[in-house]
C-alpha atoms as a PDB file:
ATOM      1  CA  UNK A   1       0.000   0.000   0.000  1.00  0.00           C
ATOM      2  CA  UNK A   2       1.021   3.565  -0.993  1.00  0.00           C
ATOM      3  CA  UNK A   3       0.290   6.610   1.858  1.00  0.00           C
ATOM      4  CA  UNK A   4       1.359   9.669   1.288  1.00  0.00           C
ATOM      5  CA  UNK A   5       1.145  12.035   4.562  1.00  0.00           C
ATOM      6  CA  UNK A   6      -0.244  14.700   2.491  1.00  0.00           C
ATOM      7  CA  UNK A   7      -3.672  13.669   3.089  1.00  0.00           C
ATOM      8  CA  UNK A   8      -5.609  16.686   5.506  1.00  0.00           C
ATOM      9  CA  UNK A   9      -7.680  19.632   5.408  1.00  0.00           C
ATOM     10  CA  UNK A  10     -10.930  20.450   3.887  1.00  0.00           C
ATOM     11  CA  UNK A  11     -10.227  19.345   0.032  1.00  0.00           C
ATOM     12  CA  UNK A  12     -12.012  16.220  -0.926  1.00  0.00           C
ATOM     13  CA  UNK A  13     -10.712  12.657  -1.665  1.00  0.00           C
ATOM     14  CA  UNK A  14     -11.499  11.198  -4.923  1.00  0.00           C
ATOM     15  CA  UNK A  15     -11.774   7.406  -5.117  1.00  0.00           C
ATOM     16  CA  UNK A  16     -10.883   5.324  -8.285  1.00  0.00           C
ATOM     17  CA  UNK A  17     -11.849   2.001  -7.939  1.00  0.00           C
ATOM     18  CA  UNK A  18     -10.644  -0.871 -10.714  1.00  0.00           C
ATOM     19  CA  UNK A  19     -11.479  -4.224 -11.032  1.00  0.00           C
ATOM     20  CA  UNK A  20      -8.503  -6.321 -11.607  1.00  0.00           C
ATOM     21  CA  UNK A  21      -9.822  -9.737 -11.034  1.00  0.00           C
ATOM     22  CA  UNK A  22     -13.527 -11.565 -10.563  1.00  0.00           C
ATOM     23  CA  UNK A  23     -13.899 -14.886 -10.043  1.00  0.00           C
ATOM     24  CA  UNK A  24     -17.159 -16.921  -7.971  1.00  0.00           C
ATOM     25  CA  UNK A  25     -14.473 -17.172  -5.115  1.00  0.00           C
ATOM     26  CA  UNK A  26     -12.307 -14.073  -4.895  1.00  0.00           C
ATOM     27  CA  UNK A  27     -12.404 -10.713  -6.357  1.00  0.00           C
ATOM     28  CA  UNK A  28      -9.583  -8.072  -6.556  1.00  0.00           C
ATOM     29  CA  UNK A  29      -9.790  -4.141  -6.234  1.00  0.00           C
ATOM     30  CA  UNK A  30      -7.165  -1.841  -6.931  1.00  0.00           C
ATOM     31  CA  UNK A  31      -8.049   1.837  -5.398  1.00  0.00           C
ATOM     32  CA  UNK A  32      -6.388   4.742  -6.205  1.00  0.00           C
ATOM     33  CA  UNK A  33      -7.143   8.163  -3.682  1.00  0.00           C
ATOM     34  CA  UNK A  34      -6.725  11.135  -4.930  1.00  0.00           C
ATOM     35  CA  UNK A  35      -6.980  14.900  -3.287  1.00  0.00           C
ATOM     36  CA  UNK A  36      -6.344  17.725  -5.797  1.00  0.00           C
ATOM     37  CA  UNK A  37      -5.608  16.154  -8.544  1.00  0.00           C
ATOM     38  CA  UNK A  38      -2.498  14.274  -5.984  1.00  0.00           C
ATOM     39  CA  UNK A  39      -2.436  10.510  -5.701  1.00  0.00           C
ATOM     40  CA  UNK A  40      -2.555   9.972  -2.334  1.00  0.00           C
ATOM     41  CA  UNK A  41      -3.322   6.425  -1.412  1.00  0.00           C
ATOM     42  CA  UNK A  42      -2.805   3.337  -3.530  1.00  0.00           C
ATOM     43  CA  UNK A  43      -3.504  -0.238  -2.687  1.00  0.00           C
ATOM     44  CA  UNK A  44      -4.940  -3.413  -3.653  1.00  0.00           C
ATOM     45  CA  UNK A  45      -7.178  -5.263  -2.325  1.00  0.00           C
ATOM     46  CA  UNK A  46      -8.578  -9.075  -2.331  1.00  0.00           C
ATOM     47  CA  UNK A  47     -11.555 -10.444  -1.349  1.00  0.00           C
ATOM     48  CA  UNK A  48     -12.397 -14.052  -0.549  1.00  0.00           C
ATOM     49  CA  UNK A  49     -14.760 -16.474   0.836  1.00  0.00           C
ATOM     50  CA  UNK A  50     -13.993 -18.758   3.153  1.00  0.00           C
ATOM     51  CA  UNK A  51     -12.467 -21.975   2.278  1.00  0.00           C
ATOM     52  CA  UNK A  52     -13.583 -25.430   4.115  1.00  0.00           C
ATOM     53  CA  UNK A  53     -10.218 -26.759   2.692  1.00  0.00           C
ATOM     54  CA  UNK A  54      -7.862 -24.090   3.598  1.00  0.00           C
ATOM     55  CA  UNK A  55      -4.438 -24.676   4.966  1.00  0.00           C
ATOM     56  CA  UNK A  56      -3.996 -24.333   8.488  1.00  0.00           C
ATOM     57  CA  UNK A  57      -0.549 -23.197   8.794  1.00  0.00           C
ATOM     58  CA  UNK A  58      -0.087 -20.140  10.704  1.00  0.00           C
ATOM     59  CA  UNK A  59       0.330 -20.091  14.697  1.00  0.00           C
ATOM     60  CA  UNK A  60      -2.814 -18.964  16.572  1.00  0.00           C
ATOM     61  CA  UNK A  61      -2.918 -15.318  17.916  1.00  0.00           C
ATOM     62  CA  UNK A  62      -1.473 -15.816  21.152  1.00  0.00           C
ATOM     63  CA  UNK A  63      -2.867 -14.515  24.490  1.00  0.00           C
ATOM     64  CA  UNK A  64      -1.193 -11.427  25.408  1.00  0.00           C
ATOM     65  CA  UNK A  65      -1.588  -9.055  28.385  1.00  0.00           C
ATOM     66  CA  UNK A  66      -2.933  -6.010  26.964  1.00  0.00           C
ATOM     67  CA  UNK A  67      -0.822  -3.031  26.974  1.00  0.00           C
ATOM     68  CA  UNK A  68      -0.935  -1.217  30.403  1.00  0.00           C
ATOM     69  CA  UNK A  69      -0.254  -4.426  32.083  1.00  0.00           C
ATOM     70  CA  UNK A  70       3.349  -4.536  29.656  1.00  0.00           C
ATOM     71  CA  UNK A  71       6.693  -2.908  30.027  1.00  0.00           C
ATOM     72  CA  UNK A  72       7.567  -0.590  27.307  1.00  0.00           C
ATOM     73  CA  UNK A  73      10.541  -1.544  25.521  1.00  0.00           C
ATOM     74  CA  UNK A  74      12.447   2.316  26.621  1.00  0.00           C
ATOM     75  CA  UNK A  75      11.202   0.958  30.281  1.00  0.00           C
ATOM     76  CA  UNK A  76      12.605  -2.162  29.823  1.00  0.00           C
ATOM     77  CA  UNK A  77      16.143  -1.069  28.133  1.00  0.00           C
ATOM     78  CA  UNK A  78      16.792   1.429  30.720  1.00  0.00           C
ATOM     79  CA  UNK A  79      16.201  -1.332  33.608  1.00  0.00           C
ATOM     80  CA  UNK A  80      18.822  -3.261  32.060  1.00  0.00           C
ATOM     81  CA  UNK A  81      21.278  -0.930  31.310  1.00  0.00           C
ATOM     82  CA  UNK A  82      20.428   0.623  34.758  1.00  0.00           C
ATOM     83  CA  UNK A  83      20.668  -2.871  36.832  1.00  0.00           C
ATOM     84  CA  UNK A  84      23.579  -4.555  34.796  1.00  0.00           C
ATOM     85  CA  UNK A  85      26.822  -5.377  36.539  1.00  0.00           C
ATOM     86  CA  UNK A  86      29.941  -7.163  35.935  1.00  0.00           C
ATOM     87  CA  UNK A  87      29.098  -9.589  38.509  1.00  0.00           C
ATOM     88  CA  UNK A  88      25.699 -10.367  37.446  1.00  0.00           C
ATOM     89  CA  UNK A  89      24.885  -9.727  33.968  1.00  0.00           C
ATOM     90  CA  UNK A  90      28.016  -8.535  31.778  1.00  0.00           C
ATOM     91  CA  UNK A  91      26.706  -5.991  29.113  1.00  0.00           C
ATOM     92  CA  UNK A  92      29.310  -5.782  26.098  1.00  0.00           C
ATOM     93  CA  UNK A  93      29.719  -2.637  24.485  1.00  0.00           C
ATOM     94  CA  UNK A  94      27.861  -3.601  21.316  1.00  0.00           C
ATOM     95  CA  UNK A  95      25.001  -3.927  23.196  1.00  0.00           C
ATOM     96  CA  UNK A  96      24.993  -0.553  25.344  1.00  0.00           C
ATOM     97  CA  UNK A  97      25.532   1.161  21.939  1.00  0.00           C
ATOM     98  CA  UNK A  98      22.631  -1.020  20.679  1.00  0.00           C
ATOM     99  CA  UNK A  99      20.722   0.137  23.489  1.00  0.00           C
ATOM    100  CA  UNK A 100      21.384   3.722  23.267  1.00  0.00           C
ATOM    101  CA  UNK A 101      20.576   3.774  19.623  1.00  0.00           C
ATOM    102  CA  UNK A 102      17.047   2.117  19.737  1.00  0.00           C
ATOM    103  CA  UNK A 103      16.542   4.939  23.257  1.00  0.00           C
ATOM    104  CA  UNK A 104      16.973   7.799  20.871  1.00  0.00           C
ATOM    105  CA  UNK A 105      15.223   6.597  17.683  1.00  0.00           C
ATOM    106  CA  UNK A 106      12.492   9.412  17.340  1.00  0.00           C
ATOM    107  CA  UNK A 107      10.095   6.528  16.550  1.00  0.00           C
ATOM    108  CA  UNK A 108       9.739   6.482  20.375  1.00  0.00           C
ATOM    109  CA  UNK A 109       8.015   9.415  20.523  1.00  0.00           C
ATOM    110  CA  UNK A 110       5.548   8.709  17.768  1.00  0.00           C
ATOM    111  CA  UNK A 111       4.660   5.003  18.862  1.00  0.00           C
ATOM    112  CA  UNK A 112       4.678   2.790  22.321  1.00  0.00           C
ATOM    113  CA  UNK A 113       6.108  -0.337  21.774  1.00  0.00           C
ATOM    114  CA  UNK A 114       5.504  -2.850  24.610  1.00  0.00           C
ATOM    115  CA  UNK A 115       7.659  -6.058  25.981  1.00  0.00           C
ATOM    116  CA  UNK A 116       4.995  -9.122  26.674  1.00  0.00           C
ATOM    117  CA  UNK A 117       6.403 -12.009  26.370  1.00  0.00           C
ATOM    118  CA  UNK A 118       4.467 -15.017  24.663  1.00  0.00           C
ATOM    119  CA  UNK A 119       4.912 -18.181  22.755  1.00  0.00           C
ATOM    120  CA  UNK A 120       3.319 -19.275  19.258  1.00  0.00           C
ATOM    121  CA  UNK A 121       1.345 -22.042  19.631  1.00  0.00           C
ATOM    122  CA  UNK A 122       1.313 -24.838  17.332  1.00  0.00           C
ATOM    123  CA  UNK A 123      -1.713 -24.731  14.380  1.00  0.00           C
ATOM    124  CA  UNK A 124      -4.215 -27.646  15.134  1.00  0.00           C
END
């Protein structure tokens, strides 16, 4: 899918919507958004129905905690870093460096990203 940020303020969007593919069990869509005269938004999409013979091979969803019950990842880094010792738990250098570049990616300040820890379970 194509975004561009552009997309705000009062001028309207203008959907283009093309068939690239019908058949009895899926259909395809490509739409194209544009705001003046601007593509915006591009993307396909595909539509299908439910298959009794499908292939089962991704994991279930697991059961996570939900968010305010997690440790964010800057939370979590800064434990470490702050409870490390050479006794205990030896950080190399690689690591702190590691650690202080993922701390002052920008990105933090835009999105929370959360530490739960969880296993895949095997597809039945």
């Amino acid at each position: 899918m194509f975004a561009d940020v552009s997309v705000a303020g009062p001028l309207p969007l203008i959907y283009h919507l093309k068939d690239i593919q019908t058949r009895e069990d899926l259909c395809t869509r490509e739409v194209n958004v544009f705001q003046n005269g601007t593509l915006t938004i591009k993307s396909q999409i595909s539509f299908h129905e439910v298959c009794r013979e499908s292939i089962a091979h991704q994991c279930h969803m697991p059961v996570t905690p939900m968010p305010e019950f997690c440790t964010p990842v800057s939370d979590a880094i800064k434990q470490l870093l702050e409870n490390s010792d050479e006794e205990t738990l030896s950080i190399s250098p690689e690591i702190h460096e590691f650690a202080s570049t993922i701390l002052s990616n920008p990105i933090n300040e835009l999105f929370d990203t959360y530490l739960c820890i969880s296993q895949c379970e095997n597809a039945e």
